[in-house]
C-alpha atoms as a PDB file:
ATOM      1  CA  UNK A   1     -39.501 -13.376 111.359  1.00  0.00           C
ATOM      2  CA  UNK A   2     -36.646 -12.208 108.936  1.00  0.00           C
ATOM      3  CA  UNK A   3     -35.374 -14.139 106.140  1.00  0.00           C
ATOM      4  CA  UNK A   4     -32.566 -14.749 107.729  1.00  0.00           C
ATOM      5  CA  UNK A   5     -34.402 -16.178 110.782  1.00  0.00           C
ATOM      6  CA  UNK A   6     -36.791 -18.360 108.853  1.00  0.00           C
ATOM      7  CA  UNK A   7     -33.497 -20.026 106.698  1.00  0.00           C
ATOM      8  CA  UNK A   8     -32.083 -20.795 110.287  1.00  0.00           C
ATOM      9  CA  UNK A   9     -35.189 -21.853 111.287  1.00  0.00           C
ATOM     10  CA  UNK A  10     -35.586 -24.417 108.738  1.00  0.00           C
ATOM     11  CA  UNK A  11     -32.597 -25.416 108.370  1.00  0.00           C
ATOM     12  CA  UNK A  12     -32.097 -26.688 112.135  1.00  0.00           C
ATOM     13  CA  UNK A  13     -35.474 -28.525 111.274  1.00  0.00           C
ATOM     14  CA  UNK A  14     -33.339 -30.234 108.313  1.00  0.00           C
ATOM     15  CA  UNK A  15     -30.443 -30.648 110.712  1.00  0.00           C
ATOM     16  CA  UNK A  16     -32.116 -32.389 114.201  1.00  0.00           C
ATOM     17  CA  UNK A  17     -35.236 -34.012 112.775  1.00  0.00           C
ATOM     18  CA  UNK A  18     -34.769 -36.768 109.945  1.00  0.00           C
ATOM     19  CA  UNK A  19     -37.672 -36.630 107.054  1.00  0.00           C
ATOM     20  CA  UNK A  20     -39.873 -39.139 108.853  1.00  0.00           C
ATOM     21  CA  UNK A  21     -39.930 -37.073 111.940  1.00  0.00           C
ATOM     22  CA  UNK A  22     -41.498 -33.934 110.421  1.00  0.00           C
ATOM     23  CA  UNK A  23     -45.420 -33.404 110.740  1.00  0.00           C
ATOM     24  CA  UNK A  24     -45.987 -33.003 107.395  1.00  0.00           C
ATOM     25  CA  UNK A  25     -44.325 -35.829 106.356  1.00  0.00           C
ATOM     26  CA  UNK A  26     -46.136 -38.274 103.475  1.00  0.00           C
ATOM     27  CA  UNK A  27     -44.871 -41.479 102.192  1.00  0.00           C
ATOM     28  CA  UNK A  28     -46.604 -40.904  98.983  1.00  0.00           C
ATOM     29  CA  UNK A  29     -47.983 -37.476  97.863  1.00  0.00           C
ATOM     30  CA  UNK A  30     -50.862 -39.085  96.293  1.00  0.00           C
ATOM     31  CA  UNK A  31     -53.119 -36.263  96.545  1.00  0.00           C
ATOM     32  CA  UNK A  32     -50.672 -33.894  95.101  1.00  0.00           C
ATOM     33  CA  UNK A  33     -49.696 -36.035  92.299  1.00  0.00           C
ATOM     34  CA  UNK A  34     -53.256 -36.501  91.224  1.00  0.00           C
ATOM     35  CA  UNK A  35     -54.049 -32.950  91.369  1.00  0.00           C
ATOM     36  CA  UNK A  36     -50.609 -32.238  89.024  1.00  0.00           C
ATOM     37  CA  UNK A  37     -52.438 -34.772  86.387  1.00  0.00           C
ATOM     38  CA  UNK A  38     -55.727 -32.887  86.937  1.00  0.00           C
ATOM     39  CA  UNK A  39     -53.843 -29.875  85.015  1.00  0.00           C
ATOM     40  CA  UNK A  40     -53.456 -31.886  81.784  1.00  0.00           C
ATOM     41  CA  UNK A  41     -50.042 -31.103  82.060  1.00  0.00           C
ATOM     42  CA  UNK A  42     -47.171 -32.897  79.822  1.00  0.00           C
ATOM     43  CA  UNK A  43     -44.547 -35.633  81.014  1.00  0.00           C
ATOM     44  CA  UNK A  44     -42.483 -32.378  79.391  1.00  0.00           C
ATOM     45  CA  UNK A  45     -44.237 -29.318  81.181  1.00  0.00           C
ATOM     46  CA  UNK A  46     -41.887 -27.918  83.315  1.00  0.00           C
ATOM     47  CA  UNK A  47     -43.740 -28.324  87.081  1.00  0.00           C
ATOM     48  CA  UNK A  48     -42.060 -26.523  90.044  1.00  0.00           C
ATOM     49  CA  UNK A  49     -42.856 -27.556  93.934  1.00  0.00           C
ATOM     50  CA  UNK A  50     -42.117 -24.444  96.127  1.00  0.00           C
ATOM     51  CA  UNK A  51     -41.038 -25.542  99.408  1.00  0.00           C
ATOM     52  CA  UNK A  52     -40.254 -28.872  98.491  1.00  0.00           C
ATOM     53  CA  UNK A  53     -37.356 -29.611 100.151  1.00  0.00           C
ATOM     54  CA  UNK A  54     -37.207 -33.353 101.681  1.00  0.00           C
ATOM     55  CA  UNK A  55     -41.005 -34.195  99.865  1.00  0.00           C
ATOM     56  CA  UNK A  56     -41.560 -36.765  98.392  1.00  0.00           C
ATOM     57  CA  UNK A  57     -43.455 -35.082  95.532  1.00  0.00           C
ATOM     58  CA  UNK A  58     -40.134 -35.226  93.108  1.00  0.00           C
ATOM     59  CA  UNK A  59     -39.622 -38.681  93.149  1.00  0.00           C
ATOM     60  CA  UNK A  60     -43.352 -39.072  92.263  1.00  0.00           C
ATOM     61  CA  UNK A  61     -43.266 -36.942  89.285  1.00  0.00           C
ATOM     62  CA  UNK A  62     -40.374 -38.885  87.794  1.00  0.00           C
ATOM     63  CA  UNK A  63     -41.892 -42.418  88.096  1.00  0.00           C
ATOM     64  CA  UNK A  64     -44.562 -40.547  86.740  1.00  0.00           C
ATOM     65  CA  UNK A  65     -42.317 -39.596  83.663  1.00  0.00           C
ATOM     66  CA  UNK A  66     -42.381 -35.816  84.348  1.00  0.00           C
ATOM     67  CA  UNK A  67     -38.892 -34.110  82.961  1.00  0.00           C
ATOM     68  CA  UNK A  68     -38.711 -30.088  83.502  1.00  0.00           C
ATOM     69  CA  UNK A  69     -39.709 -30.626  87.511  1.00  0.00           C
ATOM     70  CA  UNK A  70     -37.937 -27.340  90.006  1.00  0.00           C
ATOM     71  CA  UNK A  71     -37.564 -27.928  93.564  1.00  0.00           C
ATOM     72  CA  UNK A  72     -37.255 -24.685  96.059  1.00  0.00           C
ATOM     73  CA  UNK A  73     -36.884 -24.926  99.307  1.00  0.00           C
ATOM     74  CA  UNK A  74     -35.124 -21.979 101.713  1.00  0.00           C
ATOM     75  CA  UNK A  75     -33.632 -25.254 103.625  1.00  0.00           C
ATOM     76  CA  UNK A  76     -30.346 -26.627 101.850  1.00  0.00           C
ATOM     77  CA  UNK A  77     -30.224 -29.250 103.416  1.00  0.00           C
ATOM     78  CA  UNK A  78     -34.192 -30.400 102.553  1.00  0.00           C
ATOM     79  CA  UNK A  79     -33.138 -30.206  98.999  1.00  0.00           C
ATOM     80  CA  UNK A  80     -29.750 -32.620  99.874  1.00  0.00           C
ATOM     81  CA  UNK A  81     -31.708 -35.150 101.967  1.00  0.00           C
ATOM     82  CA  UNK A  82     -34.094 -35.075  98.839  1.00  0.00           C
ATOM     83  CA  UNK A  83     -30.830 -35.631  96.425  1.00  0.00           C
ATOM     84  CA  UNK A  84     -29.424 -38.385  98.417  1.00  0.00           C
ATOM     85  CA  UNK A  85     -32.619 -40.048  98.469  1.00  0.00           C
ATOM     86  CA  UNK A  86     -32.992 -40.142  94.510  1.00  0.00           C
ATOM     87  CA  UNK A  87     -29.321 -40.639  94.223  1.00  0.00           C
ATOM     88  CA  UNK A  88     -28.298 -40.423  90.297  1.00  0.00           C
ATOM     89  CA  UNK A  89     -32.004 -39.332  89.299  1.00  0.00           C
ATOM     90  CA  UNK A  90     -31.228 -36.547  91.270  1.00  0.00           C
ATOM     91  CA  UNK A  91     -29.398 -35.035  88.463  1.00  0.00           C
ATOM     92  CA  UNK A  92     -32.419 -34.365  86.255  1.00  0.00           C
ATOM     93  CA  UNK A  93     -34.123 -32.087  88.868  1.00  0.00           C
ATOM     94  CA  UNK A  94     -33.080 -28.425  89.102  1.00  0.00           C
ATOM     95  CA  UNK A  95     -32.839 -27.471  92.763  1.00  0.00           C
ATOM     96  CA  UNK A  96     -33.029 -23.747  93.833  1.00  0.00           C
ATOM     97  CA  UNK A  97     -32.144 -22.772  97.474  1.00  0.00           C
ATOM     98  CA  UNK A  98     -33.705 -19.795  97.729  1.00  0.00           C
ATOM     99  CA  UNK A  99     -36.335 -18.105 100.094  1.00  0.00           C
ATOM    100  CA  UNK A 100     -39.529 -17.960  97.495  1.00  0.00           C
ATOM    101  CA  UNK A 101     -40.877 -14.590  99.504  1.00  0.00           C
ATOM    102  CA  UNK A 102     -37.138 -12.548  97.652  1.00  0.00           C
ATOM    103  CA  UNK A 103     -36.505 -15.395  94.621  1.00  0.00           C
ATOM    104  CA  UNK A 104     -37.851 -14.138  90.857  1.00  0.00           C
ATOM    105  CA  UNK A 105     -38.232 -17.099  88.561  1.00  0.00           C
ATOM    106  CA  UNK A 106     -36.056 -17.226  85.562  1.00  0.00           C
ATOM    107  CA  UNK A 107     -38.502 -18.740  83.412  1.00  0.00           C
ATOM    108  CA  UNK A 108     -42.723 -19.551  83.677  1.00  0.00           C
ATOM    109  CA  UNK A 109     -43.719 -22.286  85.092  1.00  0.00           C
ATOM    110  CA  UNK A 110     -47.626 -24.795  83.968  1.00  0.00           C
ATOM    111  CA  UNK A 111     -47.763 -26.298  87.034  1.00  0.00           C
ATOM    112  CA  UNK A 112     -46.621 -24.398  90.365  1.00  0.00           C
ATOM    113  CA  UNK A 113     -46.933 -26.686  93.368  1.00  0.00           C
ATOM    114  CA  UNK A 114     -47.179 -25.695  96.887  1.00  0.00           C
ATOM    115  CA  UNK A 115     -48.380 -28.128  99.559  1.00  0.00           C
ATOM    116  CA  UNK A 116     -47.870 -26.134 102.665  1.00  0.00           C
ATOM    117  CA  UNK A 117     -45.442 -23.157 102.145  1.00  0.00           C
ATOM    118  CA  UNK A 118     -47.247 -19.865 101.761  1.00  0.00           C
ATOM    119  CA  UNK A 119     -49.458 -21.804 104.473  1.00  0.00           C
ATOM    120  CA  UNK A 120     -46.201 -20.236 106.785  1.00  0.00           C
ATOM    121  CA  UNK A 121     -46.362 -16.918 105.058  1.00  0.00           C
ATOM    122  CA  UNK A 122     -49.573 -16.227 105.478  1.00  0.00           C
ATOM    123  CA  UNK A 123     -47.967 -12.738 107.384  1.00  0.00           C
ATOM    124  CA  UNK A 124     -46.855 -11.761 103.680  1.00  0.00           C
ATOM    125  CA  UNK A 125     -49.819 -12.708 102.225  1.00  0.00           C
ATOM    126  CA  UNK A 126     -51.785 -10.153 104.553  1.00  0.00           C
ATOM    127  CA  UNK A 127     -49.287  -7.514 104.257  1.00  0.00           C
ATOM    128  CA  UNK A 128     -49.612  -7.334 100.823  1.00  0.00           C
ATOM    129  CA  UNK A 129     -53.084  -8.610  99.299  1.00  0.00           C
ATOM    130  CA  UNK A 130     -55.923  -6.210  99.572  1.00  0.00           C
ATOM    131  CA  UNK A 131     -58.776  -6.742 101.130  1.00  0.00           C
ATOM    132  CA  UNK A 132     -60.252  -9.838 101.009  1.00  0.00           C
ATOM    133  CA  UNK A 133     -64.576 -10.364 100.849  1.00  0.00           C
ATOM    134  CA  UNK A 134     -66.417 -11.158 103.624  1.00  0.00           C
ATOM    135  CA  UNK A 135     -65.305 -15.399 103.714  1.00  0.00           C
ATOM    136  CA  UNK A 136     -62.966 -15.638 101.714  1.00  0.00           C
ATOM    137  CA  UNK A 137     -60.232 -17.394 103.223  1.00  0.00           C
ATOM    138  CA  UNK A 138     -56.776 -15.413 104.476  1.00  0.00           C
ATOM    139  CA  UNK A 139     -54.836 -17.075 101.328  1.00  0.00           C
ATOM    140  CA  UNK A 140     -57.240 -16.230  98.546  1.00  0.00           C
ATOM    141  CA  UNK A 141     -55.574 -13.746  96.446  1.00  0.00           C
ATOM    142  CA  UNK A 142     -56.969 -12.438  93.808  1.00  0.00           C
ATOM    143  CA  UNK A 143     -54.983 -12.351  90.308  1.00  0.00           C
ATOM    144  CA  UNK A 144     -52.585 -14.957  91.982  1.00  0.00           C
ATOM    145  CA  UNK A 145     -49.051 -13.998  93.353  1.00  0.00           C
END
């Protein structure tokens, strides 16, 4: 699928379905949450969630007090159901529409988040890793991405 395929793709997702109607949808991202706090990061590390778009995540991470937190997502229109939701709050998140597989981040990141999307890339992730060991899983990479 081409980049420009997978942005339409998504974005008729963001367009037809509302956020409740996705699969992946969670009410509250406990899980993720908990394992951001595992990190020992700071209410003031800066914490980005790659492909998350309408999630839930963001509003999370500011009850939780969190202040430097990026949201990617290749869908637009995730990232505007996600700023109507938090409404004013929404103006101390920095949102990137951009497709993470061509995107270079501007600055490093302690905490990089990813709940699902490299889960659809896992294409890229063969083309480009070498070999993996006998069981390791497809998205084990070593030296990270």
């Amino acid at each position: 699928m081409s980049n420009i395929e997978r942005h339409s793709h998504w974005q008729n997702i963001y367009q037809t379905k509302g956020e409740r109607d996705v699969s992946w949808f969670q009410e509250s991202p406990r899980i993720s949450l908990d394992l951001i706090r595992e990190t020992g990061a700071k209410t003031d590390a800066p914490i980005i969630d790659i492909g998350g778009g309408a999630s839930r995540l963001v509003d999370a991470l500011l009850n939780a007090g969190f202040e430097r937190i990026t949201v990617l997502d290749l869908a637009d229109k995730a990232l505007a159901m996600a700023k109507a939701r938090l409404g004013a709050r929404s103006t101390k998140v920095k949102w990137i529409a951009a497709d993470v597989t061509t995107w270079e981040p501007p600055q490093l990141y302690e905490v990089w988040h990813d709940r699902a999307a490299f889960h659809f890339l896992s294409w890229l992730i063969r083309r480009i890793a070498p070999p993996m060991p006998s069981g390791c899983c497809e998205l084990c990479v070593p030296e990270g991405m």
